[in-house]
N, C-alpha and C. Protein backbone atom coordinates (compact mmCIF):
# COMPACT_ATOMS: atom_id res chain seq x y z
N UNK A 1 -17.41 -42.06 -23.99
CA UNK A 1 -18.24 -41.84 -22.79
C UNK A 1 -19.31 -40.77 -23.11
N UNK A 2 -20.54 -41.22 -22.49
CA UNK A 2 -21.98 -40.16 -23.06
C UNK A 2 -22.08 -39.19 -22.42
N UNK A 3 -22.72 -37.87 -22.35
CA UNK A 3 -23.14 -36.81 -21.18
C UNK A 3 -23.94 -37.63 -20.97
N UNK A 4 -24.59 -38.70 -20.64
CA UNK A 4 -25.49 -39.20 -19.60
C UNK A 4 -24.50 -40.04 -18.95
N UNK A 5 -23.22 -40.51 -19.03
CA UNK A 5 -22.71 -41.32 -18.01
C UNK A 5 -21.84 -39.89 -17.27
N UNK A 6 -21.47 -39.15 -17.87
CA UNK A 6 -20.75 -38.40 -17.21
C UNK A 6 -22.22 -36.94 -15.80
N UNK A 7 -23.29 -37.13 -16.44
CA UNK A 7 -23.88 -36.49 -15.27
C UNK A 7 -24.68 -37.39 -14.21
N UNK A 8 -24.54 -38.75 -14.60
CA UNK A 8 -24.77 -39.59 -13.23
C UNK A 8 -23.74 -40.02 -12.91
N UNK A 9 -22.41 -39.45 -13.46
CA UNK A 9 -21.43 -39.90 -12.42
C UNK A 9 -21.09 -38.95 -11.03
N UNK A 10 -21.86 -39.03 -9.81
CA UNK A 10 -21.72 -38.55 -8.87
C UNK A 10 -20.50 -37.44 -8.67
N UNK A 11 -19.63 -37.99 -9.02
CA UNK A 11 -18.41 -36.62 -8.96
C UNK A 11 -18.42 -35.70 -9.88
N UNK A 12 -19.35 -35.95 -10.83
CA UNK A 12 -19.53 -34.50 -11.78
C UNK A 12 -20.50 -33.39 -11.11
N UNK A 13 -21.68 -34.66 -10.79
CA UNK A 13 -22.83 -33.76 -10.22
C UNK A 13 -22.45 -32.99 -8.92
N UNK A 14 -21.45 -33.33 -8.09
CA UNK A 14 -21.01 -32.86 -7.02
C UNK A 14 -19.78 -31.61 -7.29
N UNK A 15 -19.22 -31.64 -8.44
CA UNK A 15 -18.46 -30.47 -9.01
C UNK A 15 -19.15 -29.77 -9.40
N UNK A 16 -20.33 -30.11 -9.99
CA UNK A 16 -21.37 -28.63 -10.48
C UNK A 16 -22.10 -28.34 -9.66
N UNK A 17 -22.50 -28.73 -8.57
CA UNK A 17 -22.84 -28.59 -7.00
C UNK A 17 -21.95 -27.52 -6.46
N UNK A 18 -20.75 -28.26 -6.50
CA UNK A 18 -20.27 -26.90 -5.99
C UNK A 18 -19.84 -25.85 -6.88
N UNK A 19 -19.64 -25.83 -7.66
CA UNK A 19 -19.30 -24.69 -9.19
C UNK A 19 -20.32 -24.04 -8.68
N UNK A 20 -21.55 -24.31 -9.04
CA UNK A 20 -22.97 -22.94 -8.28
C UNK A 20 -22.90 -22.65 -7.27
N UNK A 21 -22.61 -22.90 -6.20
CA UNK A 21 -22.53 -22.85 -4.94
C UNK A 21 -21.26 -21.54 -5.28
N UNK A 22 -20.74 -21.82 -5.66
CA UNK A 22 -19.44 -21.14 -5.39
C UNK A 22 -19.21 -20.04 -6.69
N UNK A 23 -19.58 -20.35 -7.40
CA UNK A 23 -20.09 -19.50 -8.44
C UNK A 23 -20.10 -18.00 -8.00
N UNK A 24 -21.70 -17.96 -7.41
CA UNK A 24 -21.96 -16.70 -6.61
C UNK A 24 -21.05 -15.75 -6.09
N UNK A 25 -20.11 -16.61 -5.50
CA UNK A 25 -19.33 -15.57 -4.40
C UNK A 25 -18.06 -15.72 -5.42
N UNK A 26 -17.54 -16.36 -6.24
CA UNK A 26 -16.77 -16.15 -7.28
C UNK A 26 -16.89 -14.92 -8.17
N UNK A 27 -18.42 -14.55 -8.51
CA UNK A 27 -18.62 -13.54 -9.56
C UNK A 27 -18.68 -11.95 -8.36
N UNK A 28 -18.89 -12.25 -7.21
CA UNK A 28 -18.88 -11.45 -6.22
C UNK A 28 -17.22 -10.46 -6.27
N UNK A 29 -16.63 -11.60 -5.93
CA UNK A 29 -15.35 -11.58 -6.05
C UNK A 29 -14.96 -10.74 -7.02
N UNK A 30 -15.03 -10.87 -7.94
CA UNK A 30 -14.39 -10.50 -9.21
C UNK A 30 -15.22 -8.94 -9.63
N UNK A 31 -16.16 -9.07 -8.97
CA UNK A 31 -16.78 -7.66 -9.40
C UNK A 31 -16.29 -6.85 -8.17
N UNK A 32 -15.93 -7.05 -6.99
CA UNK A 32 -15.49 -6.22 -5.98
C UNK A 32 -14.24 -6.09 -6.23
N UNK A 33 -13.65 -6.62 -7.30
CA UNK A 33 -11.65 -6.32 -7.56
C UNK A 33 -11.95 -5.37 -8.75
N UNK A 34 -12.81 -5.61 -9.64
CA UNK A 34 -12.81 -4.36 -10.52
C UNK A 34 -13.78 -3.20 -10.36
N UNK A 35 -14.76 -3.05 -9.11
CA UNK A 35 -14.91 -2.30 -8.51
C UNK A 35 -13.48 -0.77 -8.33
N UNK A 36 -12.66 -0.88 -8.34
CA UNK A 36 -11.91 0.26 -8.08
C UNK A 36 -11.60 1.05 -9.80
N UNK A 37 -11.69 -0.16 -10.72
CA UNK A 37 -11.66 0.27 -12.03
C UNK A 37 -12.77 1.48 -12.57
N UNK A 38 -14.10 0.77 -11.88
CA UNK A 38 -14.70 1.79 -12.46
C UNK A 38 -15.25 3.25 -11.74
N UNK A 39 -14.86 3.25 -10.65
CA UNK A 39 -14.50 4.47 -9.81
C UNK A 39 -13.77 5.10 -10.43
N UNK A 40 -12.70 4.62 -10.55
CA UNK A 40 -11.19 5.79 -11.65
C UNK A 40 -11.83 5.74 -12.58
N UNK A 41 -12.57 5.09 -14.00
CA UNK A 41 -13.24 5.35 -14.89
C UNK A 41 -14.51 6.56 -14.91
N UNK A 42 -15.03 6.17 -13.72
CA UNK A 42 -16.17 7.27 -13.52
C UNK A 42 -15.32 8.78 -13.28
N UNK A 43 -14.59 8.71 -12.52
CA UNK A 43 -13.78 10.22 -12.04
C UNK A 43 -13.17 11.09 -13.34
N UNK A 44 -12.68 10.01 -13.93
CA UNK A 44 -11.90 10.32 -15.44
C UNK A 44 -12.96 10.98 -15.91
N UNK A 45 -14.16 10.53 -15.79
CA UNK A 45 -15.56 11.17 -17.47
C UNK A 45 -15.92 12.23 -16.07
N UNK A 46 -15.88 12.28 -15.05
CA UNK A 46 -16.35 13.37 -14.38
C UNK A 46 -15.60 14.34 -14.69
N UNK A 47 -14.05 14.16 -14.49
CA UNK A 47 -12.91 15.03 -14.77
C UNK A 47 -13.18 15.50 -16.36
N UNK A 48 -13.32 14.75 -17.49
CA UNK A 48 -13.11 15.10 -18.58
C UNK A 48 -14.75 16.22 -18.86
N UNK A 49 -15.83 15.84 -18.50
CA UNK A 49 -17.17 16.78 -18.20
C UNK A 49 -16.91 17.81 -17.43
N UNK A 50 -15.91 17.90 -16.52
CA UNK A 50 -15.76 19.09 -15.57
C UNK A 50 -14.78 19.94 -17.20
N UNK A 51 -14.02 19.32 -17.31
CA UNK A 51 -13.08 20.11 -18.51
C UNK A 51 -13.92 21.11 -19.62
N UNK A 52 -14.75 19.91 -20.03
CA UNK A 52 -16.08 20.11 -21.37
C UNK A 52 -16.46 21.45 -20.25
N UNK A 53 -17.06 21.63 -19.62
CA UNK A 53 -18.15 22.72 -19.40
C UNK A 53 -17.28 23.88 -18.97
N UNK A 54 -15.76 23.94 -18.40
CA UNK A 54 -15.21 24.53 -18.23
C UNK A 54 -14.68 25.73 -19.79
N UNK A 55 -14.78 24.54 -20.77
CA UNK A 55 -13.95 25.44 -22.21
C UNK A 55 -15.40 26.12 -22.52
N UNK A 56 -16.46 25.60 -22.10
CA UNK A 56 -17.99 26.05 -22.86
C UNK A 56 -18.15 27.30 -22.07
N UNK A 57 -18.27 28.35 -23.38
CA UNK A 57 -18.48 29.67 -22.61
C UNK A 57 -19.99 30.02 -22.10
């Protein structure tokens, strides 16, 4: 079977229809769950820079 029968087969084009469609709020998703990662990552290098300037006389 060719990629030309498989992207005029209507149910492909309608799965990658919605794959983009949905895409968006998929990558949304996934960046608002590791959203809390890089908060604690940021605090950590704040914490570890608060340390640094603390030993620096």
């Amino acid at each position: 079977q060719s990629i030309l029968q498989l992207i005029n087969n209507s149910s492909f084009v309608s799965f990658w229809k919605y794959f983009w469609s949905s895409g968006i709020e998929i990558i949304l998703e996934i960046s608002s769950a590791f959203r809390p990662l890089f908060d604690i990552q940021s605090s950590i290098l704040d914490f570890e820079s608060r340390i640094v300037r603390n030993k620096v006389p």
